[in-house]
N, C-alpha and C. Protein backbone atom coordinates (compact mmCIF):
# COMPACT_ATOMS: atom_id res chain seq x y z
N UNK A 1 -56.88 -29.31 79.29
CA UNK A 1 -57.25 -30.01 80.51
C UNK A 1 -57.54 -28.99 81.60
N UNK A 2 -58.50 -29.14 82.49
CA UNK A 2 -59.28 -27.97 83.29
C UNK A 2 -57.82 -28.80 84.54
N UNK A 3 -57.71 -27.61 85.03
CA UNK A 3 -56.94 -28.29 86.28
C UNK A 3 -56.87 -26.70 87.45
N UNK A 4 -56.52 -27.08 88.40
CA UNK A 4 -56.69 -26.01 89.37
C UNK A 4 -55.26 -26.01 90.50
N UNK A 5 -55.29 -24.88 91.12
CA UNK A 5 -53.89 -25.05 91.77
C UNK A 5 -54.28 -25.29 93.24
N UNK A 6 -53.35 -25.36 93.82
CA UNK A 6 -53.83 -25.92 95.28
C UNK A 6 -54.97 -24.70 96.15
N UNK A 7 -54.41 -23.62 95.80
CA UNK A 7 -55.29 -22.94 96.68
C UNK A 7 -56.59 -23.21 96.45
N UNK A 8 -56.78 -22.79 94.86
CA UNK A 8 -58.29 -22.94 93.93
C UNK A 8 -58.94 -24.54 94.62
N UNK A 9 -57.80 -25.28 94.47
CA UNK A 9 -58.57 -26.85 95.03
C UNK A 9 -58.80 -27.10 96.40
N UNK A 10 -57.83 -26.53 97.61
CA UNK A 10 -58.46 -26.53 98.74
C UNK A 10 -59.88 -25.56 99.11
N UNK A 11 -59.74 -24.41 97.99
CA UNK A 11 -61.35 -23.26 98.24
C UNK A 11 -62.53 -24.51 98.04
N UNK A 12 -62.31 -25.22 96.92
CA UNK A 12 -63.21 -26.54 96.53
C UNK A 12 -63.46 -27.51 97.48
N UNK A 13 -62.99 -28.10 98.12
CA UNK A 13 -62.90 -29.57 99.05
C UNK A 13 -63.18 -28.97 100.46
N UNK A 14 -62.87 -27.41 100.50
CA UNK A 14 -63.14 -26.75 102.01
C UNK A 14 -62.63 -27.32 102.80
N UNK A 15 -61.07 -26.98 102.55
CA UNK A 15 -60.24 -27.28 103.23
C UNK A 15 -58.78 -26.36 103.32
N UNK A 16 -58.24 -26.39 104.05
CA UNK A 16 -56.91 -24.94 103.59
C UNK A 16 -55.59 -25.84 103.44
N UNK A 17 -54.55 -25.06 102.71
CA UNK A 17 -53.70 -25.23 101.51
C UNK A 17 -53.09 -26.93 102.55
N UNK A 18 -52.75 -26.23 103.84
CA UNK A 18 -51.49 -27.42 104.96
C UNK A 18 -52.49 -28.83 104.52
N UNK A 19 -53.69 -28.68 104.79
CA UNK A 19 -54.45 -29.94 104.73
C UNK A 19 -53.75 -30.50 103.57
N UNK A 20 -54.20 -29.81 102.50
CA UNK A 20 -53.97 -30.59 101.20
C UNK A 20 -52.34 -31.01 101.00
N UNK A 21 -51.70 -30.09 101.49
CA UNK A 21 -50.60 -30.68 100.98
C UNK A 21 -49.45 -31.94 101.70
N UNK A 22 -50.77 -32.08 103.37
CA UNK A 22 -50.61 -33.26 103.81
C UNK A 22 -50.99 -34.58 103.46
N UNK A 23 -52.06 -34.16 102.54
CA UNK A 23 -53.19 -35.28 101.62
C UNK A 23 -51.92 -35.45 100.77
N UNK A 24 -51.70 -34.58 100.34
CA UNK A 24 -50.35 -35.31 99.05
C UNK A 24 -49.66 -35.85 99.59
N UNK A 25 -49.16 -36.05 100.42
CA UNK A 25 -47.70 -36.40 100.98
C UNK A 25 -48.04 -37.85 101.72
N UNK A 26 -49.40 -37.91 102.28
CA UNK A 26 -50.20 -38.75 103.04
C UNK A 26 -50.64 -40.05 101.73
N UNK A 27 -50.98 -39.46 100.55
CA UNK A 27 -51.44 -40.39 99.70
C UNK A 27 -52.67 -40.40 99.32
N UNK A 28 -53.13 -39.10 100.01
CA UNK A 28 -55.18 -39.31 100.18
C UNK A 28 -55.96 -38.45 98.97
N UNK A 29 -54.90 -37.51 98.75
CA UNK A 29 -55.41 -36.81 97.21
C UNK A 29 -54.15 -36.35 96.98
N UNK A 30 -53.58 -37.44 95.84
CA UNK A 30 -52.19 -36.49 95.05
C UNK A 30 -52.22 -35.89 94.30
N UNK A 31 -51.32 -34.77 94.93
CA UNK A 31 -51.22 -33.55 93.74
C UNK A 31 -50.39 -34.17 92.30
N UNK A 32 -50.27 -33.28 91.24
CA UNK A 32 -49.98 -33.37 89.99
C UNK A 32 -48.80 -32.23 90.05
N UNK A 33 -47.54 -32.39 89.58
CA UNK A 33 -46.61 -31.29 89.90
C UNK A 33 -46.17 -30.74 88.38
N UNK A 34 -46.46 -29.36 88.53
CA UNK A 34 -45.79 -28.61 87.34
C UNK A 34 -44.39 -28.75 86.97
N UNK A 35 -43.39 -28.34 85.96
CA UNK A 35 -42.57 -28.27 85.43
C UNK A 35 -41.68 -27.24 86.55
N UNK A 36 -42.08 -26.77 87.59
CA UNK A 36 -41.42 -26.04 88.63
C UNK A 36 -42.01 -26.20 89.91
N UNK A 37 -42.32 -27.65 89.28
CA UNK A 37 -42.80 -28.51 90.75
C UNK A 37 -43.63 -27.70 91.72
N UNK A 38 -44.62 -26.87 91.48
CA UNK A 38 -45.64 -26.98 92.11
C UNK A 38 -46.93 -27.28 91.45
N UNK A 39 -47.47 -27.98 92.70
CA UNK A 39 -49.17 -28.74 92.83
C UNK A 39 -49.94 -28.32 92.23
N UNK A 40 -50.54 -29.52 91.55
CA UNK A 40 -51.73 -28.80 91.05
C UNK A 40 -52.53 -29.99 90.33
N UNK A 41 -53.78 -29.99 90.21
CA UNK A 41 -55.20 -30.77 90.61
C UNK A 41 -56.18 -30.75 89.34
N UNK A 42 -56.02 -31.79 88.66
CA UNK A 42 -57.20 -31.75 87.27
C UNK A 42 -58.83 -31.96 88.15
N UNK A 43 -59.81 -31.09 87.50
CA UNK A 43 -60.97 -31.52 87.63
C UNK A 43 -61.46 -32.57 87.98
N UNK A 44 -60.94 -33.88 87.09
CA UNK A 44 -61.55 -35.19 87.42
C UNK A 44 -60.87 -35.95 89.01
N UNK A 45 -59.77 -35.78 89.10
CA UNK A 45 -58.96 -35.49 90.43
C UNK A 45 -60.39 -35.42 91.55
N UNK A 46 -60.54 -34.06 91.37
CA UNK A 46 -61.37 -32.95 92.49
C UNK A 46 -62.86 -34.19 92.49
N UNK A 47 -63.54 -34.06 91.33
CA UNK A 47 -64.79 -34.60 91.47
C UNK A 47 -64.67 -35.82 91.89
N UNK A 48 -63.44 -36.69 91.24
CA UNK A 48 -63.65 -38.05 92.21
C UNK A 48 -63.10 -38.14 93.47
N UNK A 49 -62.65 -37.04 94.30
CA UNK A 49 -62.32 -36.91 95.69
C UNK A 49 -63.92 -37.04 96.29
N UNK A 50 -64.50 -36.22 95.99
CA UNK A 50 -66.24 -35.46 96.39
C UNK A 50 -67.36 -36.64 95.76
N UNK A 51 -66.55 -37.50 94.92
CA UNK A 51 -67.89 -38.44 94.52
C UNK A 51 -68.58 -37.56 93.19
N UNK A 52 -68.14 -36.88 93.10
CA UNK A 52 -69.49 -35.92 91.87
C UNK A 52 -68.51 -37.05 91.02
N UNK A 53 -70.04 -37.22 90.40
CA UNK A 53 -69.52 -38.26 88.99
C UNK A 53 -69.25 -37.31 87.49
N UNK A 54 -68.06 -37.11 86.82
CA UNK A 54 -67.94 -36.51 85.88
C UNK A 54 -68.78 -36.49 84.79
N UNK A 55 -69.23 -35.60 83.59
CA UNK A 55 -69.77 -36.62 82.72
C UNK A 55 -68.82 -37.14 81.70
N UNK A 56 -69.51 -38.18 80.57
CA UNK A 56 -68.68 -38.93 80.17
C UNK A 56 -68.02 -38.46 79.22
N UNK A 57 -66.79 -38.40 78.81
CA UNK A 57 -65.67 -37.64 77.96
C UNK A 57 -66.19 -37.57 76.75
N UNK A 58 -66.20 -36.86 75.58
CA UNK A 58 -66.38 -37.16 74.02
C UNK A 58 -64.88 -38.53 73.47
N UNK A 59 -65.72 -39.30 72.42
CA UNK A 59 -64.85 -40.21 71.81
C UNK A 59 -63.46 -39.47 71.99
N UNK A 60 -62.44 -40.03 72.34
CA UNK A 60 -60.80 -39.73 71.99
C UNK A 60 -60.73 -40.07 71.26
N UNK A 61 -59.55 -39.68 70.60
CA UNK A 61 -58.95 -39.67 69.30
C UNK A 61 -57.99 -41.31 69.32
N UNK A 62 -57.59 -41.34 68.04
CA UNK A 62 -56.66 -42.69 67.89
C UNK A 62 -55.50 -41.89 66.60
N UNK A 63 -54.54 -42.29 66.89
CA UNK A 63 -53.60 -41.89 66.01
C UNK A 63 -52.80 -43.03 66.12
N UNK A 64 -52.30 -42.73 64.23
CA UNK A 64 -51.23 -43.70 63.61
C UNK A 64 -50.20 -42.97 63.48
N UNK A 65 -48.89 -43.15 64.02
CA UNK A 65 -48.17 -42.16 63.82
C UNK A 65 -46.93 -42.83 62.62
N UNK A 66 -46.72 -42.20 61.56
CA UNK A 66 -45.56 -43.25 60.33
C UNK A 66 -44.78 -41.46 60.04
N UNK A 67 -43.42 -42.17 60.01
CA UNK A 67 -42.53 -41.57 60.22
C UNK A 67 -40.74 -42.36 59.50
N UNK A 68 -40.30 -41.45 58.52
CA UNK A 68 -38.76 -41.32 57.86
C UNK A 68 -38.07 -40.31 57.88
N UNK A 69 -36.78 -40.16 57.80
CA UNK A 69 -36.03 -39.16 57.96
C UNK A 69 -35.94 -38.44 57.01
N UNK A 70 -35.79 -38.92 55.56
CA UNK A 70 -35.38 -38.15 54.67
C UNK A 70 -36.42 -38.51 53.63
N UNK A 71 -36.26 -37.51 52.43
CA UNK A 71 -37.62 -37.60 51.48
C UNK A 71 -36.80 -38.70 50.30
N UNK A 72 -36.10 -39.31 50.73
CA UNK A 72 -34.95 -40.63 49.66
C UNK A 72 -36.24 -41.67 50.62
N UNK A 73 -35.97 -41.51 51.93
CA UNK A 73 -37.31 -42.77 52.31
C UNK A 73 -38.61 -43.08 52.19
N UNK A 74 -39.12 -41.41 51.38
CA UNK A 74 -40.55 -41.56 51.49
C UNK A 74 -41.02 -42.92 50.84
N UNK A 75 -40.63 -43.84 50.24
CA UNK A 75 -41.46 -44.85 49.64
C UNK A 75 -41.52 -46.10 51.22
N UNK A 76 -40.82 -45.99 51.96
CA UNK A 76 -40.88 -46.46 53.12
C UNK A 76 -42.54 -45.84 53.92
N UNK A 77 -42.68 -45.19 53.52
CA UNK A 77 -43.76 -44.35 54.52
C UNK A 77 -44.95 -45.30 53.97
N UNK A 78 -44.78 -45.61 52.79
CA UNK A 78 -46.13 -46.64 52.38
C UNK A 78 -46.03 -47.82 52.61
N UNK A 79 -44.87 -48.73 52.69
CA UNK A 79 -44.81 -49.47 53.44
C UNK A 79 -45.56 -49.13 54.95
N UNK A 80 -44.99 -48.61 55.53
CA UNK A 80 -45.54 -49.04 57.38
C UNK A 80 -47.04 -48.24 56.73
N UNK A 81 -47.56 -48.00 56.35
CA UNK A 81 -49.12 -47.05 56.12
C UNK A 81 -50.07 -48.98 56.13
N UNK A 82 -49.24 -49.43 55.02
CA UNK A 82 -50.13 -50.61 54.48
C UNK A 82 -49.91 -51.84 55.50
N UNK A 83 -48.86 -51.54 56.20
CA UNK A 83 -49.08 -52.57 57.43
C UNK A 83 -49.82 -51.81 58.50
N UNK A 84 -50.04 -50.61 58.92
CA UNK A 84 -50.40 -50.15 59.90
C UNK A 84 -52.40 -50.03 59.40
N UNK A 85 -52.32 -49.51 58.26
CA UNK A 85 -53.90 -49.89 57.82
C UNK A 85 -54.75 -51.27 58.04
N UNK A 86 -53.60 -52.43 57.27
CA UNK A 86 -53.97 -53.84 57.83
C UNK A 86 -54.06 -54.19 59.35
N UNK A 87 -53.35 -53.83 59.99
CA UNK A 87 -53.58 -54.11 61.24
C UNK A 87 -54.80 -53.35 62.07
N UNK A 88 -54.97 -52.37 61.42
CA UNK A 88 -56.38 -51.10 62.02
C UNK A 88 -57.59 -52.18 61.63
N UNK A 89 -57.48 -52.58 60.53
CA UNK A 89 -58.71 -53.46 59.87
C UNK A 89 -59.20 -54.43 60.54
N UNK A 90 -57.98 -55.42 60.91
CA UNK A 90 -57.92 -56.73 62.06
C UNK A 90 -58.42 -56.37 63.00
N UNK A 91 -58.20 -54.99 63.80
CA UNK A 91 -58.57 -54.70 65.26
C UNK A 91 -59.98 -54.24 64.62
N UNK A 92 -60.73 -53.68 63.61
CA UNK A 92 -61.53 -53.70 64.06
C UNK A 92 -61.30 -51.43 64.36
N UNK A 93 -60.37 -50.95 63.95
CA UNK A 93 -60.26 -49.63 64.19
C UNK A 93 -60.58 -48.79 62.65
N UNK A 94 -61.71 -47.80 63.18
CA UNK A 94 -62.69 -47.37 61.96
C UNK A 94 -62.02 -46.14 61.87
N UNK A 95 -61.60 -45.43 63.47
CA UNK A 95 -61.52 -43.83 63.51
C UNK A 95 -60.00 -43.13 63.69
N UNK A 96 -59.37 -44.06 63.11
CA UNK A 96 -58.24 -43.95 63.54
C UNK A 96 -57.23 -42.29 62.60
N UNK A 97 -56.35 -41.65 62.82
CA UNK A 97 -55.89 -40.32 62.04
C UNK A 97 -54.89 -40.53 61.90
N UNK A 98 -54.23 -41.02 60.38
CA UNK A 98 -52.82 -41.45 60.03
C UNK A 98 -52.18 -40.06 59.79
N UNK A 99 -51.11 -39.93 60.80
CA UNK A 99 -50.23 -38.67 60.36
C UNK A 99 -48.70 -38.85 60.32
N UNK A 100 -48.35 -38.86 59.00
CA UNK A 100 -46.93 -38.86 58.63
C UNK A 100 -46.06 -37.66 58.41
N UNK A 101 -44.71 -37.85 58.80
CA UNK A 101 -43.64 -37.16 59.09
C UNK A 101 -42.52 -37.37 58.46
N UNK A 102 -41.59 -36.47 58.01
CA UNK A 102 -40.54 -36.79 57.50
C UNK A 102 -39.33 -35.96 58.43
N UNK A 103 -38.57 -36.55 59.22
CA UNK A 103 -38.19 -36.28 60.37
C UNK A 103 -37.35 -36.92 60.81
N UNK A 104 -35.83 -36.79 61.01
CA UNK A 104 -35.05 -37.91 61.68
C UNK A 104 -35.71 -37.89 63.37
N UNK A 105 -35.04 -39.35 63.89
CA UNK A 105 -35.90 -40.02 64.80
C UNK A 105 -35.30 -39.68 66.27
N UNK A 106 -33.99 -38.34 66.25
CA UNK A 106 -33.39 -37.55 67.13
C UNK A 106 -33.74 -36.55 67.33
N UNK A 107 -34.68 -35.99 66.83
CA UNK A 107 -35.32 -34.53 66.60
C UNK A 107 -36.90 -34.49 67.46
N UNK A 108 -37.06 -34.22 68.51
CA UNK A 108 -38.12 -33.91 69.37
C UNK A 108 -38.90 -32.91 69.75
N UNK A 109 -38.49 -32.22 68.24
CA UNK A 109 -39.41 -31.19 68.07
C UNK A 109 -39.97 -30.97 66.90
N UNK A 110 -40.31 -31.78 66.32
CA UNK A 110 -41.11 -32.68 65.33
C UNK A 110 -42.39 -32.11 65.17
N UNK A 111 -42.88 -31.37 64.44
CA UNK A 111 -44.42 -30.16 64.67
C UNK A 111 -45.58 -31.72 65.10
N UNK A 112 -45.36 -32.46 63.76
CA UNK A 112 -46.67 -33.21 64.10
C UNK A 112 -46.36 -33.91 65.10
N UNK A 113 -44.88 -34.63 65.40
CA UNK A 113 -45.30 -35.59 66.90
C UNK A 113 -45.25 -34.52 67.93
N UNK A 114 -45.06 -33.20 67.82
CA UNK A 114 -45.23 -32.77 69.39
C UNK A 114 -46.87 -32.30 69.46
N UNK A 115 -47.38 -32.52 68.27
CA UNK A 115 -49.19 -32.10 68.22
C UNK A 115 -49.39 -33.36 69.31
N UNK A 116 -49.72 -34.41 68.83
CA UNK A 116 -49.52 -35.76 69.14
C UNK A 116 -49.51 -35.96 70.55
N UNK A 117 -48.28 -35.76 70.79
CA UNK A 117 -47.53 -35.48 72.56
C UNK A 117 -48.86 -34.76 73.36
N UNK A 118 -48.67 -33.57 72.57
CA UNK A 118 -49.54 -32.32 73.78
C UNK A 118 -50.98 -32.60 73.48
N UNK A 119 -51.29 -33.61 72.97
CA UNK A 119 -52.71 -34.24 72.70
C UNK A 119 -52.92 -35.13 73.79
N UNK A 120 -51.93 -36.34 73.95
CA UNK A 120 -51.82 -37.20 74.94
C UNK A 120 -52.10 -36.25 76.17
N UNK A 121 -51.12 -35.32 76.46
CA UNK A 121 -50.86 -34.97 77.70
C UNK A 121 -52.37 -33.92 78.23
N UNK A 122 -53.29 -34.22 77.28
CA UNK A 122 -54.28 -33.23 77.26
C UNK A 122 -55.54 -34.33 77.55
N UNK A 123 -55.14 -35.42 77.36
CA UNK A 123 -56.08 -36.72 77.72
C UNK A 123 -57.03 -36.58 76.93
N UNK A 124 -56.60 -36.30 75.33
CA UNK A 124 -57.47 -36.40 73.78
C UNK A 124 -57.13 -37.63 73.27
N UNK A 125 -56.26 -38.73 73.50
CA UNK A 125 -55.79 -39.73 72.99
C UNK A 125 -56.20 -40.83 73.69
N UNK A 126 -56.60 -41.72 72.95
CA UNK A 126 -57.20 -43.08 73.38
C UNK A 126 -55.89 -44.22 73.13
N UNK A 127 -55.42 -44.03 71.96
CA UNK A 127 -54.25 -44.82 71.26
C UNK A 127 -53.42 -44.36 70.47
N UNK A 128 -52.29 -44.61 70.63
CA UNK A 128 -51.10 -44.86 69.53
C UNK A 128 -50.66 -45.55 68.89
N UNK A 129 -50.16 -45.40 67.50
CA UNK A 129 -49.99 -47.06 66.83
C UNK A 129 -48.97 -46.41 66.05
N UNK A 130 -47.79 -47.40 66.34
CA UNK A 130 -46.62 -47.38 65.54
C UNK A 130 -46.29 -48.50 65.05
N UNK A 131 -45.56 -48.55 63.79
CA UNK A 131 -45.24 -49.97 63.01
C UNK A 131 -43.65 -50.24 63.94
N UNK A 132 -42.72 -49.36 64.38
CA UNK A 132 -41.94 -50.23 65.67
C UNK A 132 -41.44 -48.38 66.16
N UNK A 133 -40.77 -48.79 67.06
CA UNK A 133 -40.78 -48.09 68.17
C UNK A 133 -39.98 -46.79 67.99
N UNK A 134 -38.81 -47.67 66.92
CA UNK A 134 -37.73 -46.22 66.66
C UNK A 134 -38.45 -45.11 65.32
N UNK A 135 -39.76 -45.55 64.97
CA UNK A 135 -40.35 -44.76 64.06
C UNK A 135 -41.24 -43.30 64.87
N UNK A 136 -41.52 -43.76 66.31
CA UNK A 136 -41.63 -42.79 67.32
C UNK A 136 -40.42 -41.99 66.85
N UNK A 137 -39.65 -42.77 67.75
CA UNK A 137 -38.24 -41.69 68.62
C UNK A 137 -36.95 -42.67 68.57
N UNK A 138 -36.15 -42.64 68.05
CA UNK A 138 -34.94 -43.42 68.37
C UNK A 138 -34.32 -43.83 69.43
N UNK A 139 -34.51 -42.84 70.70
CA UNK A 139 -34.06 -42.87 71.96
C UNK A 139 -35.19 -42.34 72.82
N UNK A 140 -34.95 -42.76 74.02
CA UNK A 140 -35.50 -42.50 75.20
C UNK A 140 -37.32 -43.02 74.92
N UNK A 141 -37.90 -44.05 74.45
CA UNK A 141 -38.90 -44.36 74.43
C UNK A 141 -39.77 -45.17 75.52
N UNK A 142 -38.62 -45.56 76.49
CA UNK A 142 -39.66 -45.59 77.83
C UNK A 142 -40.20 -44.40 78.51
N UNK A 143 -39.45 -43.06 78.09
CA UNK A 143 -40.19 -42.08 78.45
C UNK A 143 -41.56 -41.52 78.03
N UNK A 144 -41.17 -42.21 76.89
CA UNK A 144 -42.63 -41.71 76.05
C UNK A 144 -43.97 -42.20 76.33
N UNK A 145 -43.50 -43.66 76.49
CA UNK A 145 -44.16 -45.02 76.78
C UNK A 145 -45.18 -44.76 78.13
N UNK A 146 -44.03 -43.92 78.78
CA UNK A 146 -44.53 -43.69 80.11
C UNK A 146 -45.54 -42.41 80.09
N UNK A 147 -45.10 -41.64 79.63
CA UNK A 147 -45.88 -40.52 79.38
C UNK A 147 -47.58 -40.63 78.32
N UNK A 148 -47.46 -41.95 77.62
CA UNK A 148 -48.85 -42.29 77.20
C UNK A 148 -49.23 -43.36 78.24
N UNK A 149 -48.67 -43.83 79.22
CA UNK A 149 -49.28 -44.43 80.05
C UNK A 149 -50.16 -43.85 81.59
N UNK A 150 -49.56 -42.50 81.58
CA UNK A 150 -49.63 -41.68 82.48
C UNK A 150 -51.00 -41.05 82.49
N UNK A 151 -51.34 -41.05 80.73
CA UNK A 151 -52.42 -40.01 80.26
C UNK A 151 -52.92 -41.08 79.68
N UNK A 152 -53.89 -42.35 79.74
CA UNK A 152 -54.29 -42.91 79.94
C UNK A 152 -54.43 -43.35 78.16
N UNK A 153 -53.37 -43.23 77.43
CA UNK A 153 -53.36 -43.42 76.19
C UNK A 153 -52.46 -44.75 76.05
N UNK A 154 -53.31 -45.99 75.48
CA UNK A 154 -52.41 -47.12 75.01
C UNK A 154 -51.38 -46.80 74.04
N UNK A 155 -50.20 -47.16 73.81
CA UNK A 155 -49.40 -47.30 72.99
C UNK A 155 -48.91 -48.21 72.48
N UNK A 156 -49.17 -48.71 71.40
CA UNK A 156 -49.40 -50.23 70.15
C UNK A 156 -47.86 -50.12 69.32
N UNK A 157 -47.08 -50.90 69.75
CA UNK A 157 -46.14 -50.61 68.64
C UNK A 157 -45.87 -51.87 67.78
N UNK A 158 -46.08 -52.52 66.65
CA UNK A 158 -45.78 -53.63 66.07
C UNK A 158 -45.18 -54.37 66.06
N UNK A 159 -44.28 -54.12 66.56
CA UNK A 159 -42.39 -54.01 66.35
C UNK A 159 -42.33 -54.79 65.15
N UNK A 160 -42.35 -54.13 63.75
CA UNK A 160 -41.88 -54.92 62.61
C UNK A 160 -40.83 -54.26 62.11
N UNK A 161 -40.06 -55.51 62.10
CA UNK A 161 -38.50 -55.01 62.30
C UNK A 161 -38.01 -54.44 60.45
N UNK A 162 -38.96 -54.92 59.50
CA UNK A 162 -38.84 -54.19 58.56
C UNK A 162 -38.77 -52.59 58.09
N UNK A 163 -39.89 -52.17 59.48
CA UNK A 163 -40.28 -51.04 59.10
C UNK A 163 -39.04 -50.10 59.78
N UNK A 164 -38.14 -50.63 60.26
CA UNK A 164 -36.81 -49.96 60.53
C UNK A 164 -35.67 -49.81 59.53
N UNK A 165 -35.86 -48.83 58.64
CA UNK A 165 -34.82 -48.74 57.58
C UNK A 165 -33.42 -48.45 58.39
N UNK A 166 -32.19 -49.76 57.74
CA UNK A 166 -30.79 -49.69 58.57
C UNK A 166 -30.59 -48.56 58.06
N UNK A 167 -30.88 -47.71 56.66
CA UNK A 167 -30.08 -46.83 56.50
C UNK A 167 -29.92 -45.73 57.01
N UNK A 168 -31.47 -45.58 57.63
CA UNK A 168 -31.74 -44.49 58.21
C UNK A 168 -30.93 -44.61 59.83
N UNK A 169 -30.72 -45.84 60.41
CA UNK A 169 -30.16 -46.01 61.28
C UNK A 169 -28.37 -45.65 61.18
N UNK A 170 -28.36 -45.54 60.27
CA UNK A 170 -26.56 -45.42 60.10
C UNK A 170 -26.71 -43.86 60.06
N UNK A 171 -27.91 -43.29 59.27
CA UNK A 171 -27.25 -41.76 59.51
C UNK A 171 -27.41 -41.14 60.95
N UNK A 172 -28.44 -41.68 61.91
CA UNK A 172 -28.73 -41.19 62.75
C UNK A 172 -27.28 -41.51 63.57
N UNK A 173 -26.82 -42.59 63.58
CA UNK A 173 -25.47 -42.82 64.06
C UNK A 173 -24.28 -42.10 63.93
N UNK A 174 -24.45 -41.58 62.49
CA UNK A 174 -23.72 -40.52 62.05
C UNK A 174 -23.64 -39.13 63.09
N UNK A 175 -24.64 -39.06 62.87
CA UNK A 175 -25.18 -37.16 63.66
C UNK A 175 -24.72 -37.40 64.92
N UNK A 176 -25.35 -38.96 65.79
CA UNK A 176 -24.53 -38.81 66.93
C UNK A 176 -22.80 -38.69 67.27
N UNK A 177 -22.74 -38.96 66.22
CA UNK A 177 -20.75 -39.36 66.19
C UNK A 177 -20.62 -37.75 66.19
N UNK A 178 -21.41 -36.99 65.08
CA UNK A 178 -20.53 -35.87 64.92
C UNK A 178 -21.28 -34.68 65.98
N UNK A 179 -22.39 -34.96 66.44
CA UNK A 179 -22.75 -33.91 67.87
C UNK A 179 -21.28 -34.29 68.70
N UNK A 180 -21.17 -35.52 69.23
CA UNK A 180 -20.45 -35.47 70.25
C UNK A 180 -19.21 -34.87 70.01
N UNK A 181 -18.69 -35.34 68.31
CA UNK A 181 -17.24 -34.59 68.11
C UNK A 181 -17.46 -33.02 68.34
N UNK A 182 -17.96 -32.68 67.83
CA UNK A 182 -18.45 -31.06 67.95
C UNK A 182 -18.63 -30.74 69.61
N UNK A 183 -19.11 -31.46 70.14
CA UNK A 183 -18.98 -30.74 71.58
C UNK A 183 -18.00 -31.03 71.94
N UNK A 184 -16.99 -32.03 71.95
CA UNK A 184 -15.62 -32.44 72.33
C UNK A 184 -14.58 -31.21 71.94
N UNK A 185 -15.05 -30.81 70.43
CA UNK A 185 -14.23 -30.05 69.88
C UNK A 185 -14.25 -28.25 71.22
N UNK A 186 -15.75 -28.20 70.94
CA UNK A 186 -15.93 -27.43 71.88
C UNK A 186 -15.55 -26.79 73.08
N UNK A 187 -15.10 -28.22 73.96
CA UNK A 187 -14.73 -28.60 75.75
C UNK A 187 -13.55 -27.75 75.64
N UNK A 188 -12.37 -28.78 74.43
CA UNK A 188 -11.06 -28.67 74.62
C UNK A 188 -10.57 -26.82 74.27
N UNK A 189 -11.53 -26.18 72.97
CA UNK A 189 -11.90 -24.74 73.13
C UNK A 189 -11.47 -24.00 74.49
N UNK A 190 -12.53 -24.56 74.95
CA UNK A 190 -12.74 -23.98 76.97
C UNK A 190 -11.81 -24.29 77.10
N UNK A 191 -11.55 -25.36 77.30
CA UNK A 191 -10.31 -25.75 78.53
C UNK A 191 -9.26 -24.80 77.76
N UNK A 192 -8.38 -24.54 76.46
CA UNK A 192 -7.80 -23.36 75.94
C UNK A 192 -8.17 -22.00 76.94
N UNK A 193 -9.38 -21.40 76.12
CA UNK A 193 -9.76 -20.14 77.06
C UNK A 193 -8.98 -20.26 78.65
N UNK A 194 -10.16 -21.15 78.99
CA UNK A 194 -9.62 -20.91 80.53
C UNK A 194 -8.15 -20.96 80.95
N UNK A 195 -7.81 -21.76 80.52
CA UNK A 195 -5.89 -21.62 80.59
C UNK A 195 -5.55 -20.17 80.26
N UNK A 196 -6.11 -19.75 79.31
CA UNK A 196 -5.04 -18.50 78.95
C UNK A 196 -6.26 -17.48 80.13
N UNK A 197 -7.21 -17.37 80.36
CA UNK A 197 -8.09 -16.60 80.70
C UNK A 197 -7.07 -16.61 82.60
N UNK A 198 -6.46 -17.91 83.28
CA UNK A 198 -6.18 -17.80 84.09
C UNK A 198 -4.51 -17.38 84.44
N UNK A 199 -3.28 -17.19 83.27
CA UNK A 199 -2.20 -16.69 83.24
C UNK A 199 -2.38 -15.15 83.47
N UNK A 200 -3.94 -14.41 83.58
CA UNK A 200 -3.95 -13.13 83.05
C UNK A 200 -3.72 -12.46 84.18
């Protein structure tokens, strides 16, 4: 994504940095904030401030995203494929790129869903299609939700409650039981140390 920083975008609009960053604050051209929260301005931003009409994007992409934890589920993966194909057919979706994962649904660093992610966030994605929601991500999926809503990518989820294997849900339940024991185990560690670290 072409994007520019405030200075680069006020040299553009011919205007200096205070202006702009009263425009943000004002509502009249908002900035876009980095990961260390400073400003900064995509192309299409700039041209539709000025009226220059962009030209028109190449086709975006559409992705199916099917996803199990363990290779005991792969026969699950053809399940949601053959509901997620049928449903591409119904809509009427020709170009769609089925990419499957074998991946528990706590793990967010997932090679193919973070391709996926930094595709969205790159405004290459037109759609997402999941057979239900925890085949994304198990947790935190209004973030996600939000983050393909942000980048102007629909997100389709079926919700077919089949395509949620319980079993896979019990282990993920598992891992959470035993992260937290493990950091618990951890705390009470410290709190040791520091006791003896403060008799010294």
């Amino acid at each position: 994504m072409n994007t520019k920083n405030i200075t680069e975008a006020a040299a553009i609009v011919r205007r200096n940095v205070k202006t702009l960053q009263r425009w943000d604050r004002d509502g009249i051209l908002k900035a876009r904030r980095t990961k260390t929260n400073r400003r900064y301005y995509t192309k299409e931003q700039i041209d539709d401030f000025l009226g220059i009409e962009s030209p028109k994007p190449a086709n975006k992409r559409i992705f199916v995203y099917l996803r199990v934890s363990s290779h005991n589920q792969r026969p699950d993966l053809g399940n949601q494929r053959h509901v997620l194909v049928e449903y591409c057919k119904a809509k009427n979706i020709k170009t769609a790129e089925y990419v499957e994962e074998i991946k528990g649904g706590l793990n967010f660093t997932r090679p193919k869903f973070a391709l996926i992610m930094d595709a969205i966030e790159n405004n290459e994605v037109s759609m997402l299609i999941v057979a239900h929601k925890d085949r994304l991500c198990r947790f935190g999926f209004e973030w996600f939700k939000r983050h393909c809503d942000r980048h102007q990518c629909k997100l389709v989820v079926l919700d077919t409650k089949k395509m949620s294997p319980e079993q896979e849900m019990v282990q993920d339940l598992m891992t959470i039981v035993h992260c937290f024991s493990a950091r618990l185990y951890g705390l009470r560690n410290y709190h040791k140390t520091l006791k003896e670290a403060l008799k010294k």
